[in-house]
Protein backbone atom coordinates (compact mmCIF):
# COMPACT_ATOMS: atom_id res chain seq x y z
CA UNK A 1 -12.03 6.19 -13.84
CA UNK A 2 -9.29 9.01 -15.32
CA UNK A 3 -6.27 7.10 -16.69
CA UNK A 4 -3.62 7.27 -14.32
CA UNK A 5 -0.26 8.96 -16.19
CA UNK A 6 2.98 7.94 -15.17
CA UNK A 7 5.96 10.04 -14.74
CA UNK A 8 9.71 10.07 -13.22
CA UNK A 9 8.08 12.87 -10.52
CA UNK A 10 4.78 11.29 -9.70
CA UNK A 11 5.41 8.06 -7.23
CA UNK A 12 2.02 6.31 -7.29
CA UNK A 13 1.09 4.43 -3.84
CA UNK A 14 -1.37 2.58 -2.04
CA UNK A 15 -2.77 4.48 0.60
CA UNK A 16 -4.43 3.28 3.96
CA UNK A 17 -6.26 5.37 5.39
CA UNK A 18 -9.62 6.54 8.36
CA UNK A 19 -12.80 8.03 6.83
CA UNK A 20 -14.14 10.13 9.47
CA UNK A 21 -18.31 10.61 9.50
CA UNK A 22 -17.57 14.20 8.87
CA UNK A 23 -15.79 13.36 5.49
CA UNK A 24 -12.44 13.78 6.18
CA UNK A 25 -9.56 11.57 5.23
CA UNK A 26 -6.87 10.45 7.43
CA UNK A 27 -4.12 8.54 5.48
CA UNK A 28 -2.15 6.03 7.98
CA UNK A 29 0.34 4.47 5.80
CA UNK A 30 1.62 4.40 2.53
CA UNK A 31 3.23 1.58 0.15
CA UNK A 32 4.90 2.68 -3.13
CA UNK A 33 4.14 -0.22 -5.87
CA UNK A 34 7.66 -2.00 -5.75
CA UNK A 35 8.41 -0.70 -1.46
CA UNK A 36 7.73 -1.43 1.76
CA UNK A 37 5.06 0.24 3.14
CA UNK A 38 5.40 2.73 5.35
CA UNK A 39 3.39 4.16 8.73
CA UNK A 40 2.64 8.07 8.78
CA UNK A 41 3.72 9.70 12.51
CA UNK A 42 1.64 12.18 12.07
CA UNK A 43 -0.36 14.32 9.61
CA UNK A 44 1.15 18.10 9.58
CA UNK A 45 -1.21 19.70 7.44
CA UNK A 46 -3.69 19.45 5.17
CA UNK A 47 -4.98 21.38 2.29
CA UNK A 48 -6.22 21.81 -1.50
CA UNK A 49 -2.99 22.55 -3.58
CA UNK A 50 -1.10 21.27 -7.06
CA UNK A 51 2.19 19.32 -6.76
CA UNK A 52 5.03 21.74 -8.34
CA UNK A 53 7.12 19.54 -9.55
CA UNK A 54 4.84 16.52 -10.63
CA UNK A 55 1.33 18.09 -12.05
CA UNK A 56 -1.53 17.48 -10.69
CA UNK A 57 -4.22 18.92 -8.36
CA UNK A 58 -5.99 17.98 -5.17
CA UNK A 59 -5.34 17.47 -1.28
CA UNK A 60 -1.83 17.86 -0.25
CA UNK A 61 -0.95 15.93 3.09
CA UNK A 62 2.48 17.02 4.68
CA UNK A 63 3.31 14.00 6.56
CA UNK A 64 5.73 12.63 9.02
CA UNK A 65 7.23 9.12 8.15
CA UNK A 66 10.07 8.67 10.05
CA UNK A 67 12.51 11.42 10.26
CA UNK A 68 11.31 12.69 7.12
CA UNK A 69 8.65 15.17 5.98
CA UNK A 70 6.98 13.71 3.06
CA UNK A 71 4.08 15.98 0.80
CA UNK A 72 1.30 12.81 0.07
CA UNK A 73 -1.30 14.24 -2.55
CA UNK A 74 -4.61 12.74 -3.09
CA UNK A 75 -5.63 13.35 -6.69
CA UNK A 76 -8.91 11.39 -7.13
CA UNK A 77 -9.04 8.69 -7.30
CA UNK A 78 -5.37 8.20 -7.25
CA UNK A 79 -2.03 8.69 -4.74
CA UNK A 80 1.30 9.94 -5.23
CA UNK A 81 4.76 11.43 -4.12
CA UNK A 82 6.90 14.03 -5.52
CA UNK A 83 9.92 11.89 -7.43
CA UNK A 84 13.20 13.20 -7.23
């Protein structure tokens, strides 16, 4: 497994999420390490980009939690958020 580097912009979480038989994944909720976790409204868009202000590069999920709009990026095998 690659080591996992931690950073003031990278917010690692735990991720649940659907598998769908055509290989797709559909994160449901997310739980930062020392939060509550947190259900995803709805899934806005999807695609292969790098997070600009953390590093790092894989699929970018623009979800909706809430009232807020929140970039979710799977880089394998891990999950993070943009820090402020």
């Amino acid at each position: 497994m690659p080591e996992r580097r931690e950073s003031d912009r990278k917010i690692y979480v735990k991720v649940r999420a659907d598998f769908t038989l055509d290989g797709r994944i559909i994160p449901l909720m997310l739980r930062p390490e020392d939060g509550p976790a947190c259900r995803i409204d709805r899934i806005l868009d999807v695609r292969e980009a790098s997070s600009l202000k953390a590093g790092g590069q894989g699929s970018r999920y623009t979800c909706r939690v809430g009232e807020r709009t929140v970039l979710l990026f799977h880089d394998e095998p891990y999950w993070f958020i943009e820090g402020e």
